[in-house]
PDB file of N, CA and C in Angstrom:
ATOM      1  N   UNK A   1      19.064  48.209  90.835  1.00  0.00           N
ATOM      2  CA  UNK A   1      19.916  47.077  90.475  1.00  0.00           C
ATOM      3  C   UNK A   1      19.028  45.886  90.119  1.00  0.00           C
ATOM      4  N   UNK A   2      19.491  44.968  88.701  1.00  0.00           N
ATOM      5  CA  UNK A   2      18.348  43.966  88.746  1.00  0.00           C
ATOM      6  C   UNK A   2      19.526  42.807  88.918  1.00  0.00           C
ATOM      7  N   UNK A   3      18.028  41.725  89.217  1.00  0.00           N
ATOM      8  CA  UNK A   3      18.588  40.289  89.659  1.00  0.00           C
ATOM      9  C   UNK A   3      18.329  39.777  88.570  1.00  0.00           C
ATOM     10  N   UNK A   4      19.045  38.389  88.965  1.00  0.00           N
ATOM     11  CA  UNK A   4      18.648  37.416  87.576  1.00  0.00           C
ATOM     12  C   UNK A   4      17.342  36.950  87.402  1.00  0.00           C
ATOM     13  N   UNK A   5      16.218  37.454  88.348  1.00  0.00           N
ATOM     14  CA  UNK A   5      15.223  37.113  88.473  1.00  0.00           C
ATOM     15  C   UNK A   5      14.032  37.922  87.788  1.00  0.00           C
ATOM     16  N   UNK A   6      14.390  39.098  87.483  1.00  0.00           N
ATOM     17  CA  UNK A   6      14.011  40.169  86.734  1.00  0.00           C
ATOM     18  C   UNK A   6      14.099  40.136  84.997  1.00  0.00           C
ATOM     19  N   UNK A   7      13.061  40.868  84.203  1.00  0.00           N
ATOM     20  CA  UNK A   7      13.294  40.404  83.094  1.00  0.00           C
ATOM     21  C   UNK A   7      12.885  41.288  82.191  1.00  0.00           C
ATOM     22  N   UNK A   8      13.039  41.685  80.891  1.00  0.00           N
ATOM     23  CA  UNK A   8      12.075  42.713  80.131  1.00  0.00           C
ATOM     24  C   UNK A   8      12.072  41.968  78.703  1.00  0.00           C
ATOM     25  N   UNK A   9      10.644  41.901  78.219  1.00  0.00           N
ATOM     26  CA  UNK A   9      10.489  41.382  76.667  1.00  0.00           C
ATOM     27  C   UNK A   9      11.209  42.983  75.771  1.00  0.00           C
ATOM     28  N   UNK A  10      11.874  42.479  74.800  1.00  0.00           N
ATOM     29  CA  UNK A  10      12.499  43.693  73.876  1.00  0.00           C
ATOM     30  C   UNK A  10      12.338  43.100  72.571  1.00  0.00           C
ATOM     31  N   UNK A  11      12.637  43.770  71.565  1.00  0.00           N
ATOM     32  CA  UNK A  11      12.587  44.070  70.059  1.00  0.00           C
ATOM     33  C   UNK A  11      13.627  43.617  69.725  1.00  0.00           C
ATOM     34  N   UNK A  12      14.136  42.528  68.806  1.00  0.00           N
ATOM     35  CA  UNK A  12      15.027  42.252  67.404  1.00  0.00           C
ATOM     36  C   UNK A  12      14.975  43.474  67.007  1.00  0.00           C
ATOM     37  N   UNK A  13      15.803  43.989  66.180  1.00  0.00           N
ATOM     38  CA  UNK A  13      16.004  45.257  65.557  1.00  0.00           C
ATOM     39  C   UNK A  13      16.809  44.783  64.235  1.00  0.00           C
ATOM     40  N   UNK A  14      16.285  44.546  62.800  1.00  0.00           N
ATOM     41  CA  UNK A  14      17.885  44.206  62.554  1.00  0.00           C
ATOM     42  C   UNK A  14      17.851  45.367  61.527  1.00  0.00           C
ATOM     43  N   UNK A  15      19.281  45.905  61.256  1.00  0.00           N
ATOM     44  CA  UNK A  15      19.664  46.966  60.306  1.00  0.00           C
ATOM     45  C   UNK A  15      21.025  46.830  60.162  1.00  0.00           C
ATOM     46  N   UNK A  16      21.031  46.755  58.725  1.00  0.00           N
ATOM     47  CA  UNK A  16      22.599  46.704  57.598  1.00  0.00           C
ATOM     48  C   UNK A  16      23.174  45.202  58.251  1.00  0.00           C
ATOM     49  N   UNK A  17      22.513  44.286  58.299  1.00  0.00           N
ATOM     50  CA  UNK A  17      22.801  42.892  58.356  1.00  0.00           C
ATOM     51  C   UNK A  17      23.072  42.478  59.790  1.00  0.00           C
ATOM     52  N   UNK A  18      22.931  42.896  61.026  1.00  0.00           N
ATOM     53  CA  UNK A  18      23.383  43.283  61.981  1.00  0.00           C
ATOM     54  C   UNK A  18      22.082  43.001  63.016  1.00  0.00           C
ATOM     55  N   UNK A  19      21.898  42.773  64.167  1.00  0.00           N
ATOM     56  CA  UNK A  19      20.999  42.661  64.726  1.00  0.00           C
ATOM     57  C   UNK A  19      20.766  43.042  66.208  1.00  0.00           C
ATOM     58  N   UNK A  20      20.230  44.121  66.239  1.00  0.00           N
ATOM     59  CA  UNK A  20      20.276  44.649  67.952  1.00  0.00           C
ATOM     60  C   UNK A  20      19.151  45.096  68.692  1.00  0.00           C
ATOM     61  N   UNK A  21      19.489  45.075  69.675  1.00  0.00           N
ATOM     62  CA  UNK A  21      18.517  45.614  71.097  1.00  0.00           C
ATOM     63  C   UNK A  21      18.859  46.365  71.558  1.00  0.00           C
ATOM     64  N   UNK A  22      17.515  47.342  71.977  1.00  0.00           N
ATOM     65  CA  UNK A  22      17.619  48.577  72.728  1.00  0.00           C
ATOM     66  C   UNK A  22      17.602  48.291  74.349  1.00  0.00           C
ATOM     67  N   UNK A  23      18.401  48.248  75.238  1.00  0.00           N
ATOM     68  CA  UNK A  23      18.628  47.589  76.272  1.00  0.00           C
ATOM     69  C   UNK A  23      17.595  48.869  77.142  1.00  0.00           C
ATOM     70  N   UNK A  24      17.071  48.281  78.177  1.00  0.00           N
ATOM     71  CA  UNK A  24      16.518  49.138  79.101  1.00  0.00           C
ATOM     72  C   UNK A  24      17.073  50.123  79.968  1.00  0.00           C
ATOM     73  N   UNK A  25      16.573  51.147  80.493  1.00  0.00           N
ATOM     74  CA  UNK A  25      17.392  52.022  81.304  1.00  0.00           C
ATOM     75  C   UNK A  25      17.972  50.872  82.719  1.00  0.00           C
ATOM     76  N   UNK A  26      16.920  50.268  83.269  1.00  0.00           N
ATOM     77  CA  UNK A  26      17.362  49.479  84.500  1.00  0.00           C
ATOM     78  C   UNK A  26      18.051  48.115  84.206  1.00  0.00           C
ATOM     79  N   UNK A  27      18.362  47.568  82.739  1.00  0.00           N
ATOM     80  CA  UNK A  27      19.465  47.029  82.741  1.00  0.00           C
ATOM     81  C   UNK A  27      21.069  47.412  81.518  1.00  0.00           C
ATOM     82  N   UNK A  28      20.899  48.885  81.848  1.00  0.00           N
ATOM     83  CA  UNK A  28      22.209  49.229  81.816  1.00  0.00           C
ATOM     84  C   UNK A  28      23.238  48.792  82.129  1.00  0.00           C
ATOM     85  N   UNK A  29      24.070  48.987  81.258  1.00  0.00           N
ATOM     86  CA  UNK A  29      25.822  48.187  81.929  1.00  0.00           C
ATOM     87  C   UNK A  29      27.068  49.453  82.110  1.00  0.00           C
ATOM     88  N   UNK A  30      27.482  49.265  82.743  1.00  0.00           N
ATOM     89  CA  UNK A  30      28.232  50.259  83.236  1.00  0.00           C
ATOM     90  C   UNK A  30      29.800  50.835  82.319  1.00  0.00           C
ATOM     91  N   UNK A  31      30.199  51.705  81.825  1.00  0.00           N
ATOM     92  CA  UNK A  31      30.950  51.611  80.743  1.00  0.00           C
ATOM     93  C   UNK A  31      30.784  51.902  79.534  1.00  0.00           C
ATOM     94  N   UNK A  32      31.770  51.331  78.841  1.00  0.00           N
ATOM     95  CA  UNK A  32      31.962  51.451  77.089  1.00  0.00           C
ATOM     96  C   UNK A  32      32.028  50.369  76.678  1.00  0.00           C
ATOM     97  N   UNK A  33      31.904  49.133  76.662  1.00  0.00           N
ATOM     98  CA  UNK A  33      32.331  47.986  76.442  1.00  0.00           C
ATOM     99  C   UNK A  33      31.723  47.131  76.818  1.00  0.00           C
ATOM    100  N   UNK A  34      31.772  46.231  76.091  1.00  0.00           N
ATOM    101  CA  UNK A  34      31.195  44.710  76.862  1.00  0.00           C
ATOM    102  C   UNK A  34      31.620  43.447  76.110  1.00  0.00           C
ATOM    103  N   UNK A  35      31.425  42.591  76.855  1.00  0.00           N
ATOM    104  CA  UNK A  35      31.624  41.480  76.020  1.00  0.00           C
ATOM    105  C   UNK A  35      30.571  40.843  75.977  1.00  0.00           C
ATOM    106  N   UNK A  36      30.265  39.822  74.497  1.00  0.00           N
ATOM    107  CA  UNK A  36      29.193  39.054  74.179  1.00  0.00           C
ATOM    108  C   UNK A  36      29.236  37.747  74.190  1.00  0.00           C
ATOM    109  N   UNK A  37      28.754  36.669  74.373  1.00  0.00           N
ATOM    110  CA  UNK A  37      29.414  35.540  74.350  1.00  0.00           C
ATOM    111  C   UNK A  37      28.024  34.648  74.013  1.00  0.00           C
ATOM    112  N   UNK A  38      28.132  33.328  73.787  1.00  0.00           N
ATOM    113  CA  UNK A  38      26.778  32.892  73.349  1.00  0.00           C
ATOM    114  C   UNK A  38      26.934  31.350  74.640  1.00  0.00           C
ATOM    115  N   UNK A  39      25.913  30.974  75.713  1.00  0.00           N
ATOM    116  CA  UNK A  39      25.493  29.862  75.729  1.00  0.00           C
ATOM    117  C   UNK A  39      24.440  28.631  75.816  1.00  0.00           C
ATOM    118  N   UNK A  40      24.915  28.056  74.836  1.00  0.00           N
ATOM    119  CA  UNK A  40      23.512  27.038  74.186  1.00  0.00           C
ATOM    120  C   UNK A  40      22.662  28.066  73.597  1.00  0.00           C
ATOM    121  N   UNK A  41      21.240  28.353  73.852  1.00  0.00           N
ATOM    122  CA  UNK A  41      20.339  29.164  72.987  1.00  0.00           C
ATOM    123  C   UNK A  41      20.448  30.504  73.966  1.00  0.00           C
ATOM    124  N   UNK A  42      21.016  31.179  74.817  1.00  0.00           N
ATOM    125  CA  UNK A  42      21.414  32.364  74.980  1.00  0.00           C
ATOM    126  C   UNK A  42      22.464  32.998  74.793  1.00  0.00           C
ATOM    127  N   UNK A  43      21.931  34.607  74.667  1.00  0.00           N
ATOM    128  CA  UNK A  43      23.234  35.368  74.967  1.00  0.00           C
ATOM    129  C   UNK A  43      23.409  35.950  76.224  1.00  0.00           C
ATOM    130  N   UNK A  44      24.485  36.120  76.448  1.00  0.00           N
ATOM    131  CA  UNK A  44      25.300  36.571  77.659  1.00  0.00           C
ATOM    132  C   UNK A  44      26.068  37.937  77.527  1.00  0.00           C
ATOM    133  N   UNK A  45      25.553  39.356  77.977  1.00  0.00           N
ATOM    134  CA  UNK A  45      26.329  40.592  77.612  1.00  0.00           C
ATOM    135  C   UNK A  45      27.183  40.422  79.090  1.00  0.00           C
ATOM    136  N   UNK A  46      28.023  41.244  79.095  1.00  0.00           N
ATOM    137  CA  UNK A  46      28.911  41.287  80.606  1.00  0.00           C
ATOM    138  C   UNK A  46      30.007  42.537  80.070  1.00  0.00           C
ATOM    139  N   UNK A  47      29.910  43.778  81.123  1.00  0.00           N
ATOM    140  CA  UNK A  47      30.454  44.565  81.138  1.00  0.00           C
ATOM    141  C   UNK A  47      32.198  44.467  81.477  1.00  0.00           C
ATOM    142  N   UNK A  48      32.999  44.989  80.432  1.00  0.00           N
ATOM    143  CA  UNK A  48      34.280  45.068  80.862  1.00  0.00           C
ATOM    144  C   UNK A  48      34.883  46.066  81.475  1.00  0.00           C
ATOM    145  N   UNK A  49      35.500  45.023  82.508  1.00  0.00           N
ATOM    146  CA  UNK A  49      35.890  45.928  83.817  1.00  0.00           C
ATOM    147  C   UNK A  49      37.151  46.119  83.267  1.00  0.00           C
ATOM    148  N   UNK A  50      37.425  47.718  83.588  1.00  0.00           N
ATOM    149  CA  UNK A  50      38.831  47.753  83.712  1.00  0.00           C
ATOM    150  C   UNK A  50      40.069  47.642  84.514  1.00  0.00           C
ATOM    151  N   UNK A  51      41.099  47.280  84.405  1.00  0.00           N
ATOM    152  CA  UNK A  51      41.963  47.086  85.677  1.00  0.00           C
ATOM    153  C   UNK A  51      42.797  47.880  85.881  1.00  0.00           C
ATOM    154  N   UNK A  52      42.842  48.626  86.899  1.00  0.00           N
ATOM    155  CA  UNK A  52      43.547  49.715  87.607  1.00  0.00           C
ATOM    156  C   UNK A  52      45.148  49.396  87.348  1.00  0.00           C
ATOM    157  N   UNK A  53      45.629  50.202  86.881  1.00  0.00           N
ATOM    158  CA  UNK A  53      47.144  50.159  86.687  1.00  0.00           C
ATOM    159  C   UNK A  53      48.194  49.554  87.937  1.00  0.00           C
ATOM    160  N   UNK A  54      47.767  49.469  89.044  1.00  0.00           N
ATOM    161  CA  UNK A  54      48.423  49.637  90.186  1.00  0.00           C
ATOM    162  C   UNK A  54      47.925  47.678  90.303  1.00  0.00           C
ATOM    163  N   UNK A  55      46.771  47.853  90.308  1.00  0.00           N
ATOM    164  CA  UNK A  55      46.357  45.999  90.897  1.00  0.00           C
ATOM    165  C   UNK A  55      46.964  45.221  89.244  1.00  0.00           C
ATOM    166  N   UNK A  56      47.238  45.715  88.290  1.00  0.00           N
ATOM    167  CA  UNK A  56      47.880  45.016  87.076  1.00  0.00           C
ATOM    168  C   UNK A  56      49.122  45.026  87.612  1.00  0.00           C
ATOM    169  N   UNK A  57      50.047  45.882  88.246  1.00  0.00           N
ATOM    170  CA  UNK A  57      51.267  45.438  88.362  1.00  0.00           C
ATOM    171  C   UNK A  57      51.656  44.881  89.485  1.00  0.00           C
ATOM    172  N   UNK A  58      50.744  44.878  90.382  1.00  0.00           N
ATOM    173  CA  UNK A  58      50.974  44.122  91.329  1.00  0.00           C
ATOM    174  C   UNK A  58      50.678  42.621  91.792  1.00  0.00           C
ATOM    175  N   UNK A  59      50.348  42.035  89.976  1.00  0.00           N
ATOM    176  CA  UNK A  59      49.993  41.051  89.871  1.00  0.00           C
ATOM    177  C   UNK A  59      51.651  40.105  89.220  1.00  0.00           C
ATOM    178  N   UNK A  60      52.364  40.921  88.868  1.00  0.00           N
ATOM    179  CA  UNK A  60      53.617  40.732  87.697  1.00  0.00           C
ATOM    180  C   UNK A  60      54.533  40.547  88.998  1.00  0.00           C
ATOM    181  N   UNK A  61      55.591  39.613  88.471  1.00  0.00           N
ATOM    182  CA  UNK A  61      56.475  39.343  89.492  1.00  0.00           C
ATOM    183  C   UNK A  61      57.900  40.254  89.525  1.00  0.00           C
ATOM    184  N   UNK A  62      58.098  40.728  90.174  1.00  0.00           N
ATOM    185  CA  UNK A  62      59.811  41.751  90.421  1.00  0.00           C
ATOM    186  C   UNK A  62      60.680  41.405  89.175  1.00  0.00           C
ATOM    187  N   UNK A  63      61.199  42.284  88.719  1.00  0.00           N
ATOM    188  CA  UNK A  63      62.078  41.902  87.704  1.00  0.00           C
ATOM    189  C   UNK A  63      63.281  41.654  88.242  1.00  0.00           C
ATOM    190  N   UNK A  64      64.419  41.009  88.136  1.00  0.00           N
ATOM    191  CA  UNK A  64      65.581  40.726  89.288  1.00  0.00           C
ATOM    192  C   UNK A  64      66.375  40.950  87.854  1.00  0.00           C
ATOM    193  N   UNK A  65      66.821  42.500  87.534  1.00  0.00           N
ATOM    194  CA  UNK A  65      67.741  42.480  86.335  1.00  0.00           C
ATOM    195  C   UNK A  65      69.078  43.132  86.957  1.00  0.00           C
ATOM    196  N   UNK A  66      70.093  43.419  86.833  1.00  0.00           N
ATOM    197  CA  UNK A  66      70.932  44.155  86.483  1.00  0.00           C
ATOM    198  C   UNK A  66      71.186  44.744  85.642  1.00  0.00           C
ATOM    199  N   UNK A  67      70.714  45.915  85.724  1.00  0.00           N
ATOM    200  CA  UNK A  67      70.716  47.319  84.756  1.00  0.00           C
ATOM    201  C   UNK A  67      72.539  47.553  84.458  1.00  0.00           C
ATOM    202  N   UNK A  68      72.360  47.828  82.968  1.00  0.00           N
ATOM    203  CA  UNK A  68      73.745  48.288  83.104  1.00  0.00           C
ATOM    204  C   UNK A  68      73.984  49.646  83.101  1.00  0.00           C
ATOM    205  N   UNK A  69      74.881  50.275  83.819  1.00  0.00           N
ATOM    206  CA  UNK A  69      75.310  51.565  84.537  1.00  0.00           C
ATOM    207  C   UNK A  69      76.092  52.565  83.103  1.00  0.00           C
ATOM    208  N   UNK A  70      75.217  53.446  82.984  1.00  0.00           N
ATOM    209  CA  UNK A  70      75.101  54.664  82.073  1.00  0.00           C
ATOM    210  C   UNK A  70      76.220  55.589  82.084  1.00  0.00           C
ATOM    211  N   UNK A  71      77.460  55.471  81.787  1.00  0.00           N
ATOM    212  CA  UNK A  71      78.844  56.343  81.993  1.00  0.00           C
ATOM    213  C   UNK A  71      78.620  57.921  81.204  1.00  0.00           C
ATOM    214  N   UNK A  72      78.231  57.737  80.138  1.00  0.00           N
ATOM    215  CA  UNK A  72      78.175  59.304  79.497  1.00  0.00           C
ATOM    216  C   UNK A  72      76.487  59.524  79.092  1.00  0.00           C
ATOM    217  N   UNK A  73      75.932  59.948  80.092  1.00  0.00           N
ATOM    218  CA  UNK A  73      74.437  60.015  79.112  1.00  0.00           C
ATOM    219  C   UNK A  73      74.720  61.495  78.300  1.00  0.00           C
ATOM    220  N   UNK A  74      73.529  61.385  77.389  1.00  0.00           N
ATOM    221  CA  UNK A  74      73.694  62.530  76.260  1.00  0.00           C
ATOM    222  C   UNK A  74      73.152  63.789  77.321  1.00  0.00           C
ATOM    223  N   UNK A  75      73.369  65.329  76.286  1.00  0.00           N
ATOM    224  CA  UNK A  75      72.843  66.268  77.325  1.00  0.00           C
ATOM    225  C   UNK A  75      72.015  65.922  77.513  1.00  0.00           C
ATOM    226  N   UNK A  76      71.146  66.938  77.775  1.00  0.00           N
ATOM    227  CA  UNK A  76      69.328  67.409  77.830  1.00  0.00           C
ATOM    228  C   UNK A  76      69.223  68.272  76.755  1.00  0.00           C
ATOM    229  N   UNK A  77      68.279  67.776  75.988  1.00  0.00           N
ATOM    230  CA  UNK A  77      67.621  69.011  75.007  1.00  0.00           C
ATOM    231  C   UNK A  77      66.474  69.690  75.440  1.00  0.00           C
ATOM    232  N   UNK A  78      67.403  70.798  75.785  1.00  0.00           N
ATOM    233  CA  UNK A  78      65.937  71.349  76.611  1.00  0.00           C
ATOM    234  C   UNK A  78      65.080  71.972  75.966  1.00  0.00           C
ATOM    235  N   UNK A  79      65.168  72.298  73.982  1.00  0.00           N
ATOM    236  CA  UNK A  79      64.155  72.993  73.211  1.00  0.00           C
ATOM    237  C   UNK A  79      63.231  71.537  73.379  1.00  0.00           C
ATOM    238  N   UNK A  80      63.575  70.417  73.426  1.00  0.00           N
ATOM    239  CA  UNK A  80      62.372  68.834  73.437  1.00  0.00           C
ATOM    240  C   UNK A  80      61.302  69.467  74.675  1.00  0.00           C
ATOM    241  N   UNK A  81      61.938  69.676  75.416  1.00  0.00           N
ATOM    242  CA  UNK A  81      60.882  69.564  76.734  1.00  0.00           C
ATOM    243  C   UNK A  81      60.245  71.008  77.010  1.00  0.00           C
ATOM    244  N   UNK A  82      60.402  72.111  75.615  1.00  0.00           N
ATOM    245  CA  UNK A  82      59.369  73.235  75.481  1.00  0.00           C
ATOM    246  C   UNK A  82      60.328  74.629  76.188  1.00  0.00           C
ATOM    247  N   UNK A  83      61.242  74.538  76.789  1.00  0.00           N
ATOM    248  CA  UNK A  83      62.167  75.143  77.391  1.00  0.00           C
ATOM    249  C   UNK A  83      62.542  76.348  76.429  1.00  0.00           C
ATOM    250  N   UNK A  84      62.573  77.464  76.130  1.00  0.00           N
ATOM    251  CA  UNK A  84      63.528  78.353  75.242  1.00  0.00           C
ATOM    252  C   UNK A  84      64.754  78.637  75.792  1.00  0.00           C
ATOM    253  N   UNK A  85      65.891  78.632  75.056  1.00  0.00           N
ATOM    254  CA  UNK A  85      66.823  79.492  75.884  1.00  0.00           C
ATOM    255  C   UNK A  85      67.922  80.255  75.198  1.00  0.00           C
ATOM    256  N   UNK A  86      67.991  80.846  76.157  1.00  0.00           N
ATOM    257  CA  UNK A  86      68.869  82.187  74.983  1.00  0.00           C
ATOM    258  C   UNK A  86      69.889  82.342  75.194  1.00  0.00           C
ATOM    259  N   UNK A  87      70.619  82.491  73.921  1.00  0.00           N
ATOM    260  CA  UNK A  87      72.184  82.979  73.753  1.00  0.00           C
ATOM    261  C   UNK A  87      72.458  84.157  73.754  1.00  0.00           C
ATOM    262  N   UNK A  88      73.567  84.528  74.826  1.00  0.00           N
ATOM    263  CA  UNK A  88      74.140  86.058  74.170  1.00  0.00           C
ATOM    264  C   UNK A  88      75.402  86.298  73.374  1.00  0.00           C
ATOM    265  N   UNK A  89      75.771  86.755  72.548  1.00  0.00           N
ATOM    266  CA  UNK A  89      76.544  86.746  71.611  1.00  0.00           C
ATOM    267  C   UNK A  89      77.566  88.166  71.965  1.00  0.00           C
TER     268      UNK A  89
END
């Protein structure tokens, strides 16, 4: 794990107008993603975290609706849900 105290000189790279670095094995970021951000004369990479489905909704407040009540729902198509079924004639 590195600190902010830690450091590695690297290479400008630029290709097709674009300009990058080959990041080191020991400051890897964890993921697919990141975000870039610029301040004053640095950059700033920072890995995006993802948020667990469960701590996202438990951030949202109760919905207080009254659903309205379903008198004839349609059948089931049960060829939709991969089901065969057979007729006898």
């Amino acid at each position: 794990m590195t600190t902010t105290d830690e450091f590695r000189r690297v290479r400008l790279i630029r290709r097709r107008g674009n300009q990058t670095i080959l990041i080191p094995p020991e400051f890897e970021l964890q993921g697919s993603e990141a975000v870039l951000r610029r301040e004053k004369h640095c950059l700033i990479i920072e890995p995006v975290v993802a948020t667990p489905l469960r701590s996202l909704l438990a951030q949202w407040e109760p919905i207080d609706v009254d659903w309205p009540t379903i008198e004839d729902l349609p059948a089931a198509d049960e060829s939709a849900r991969g089901v065969s079924v057979r007729r006898h004639s």
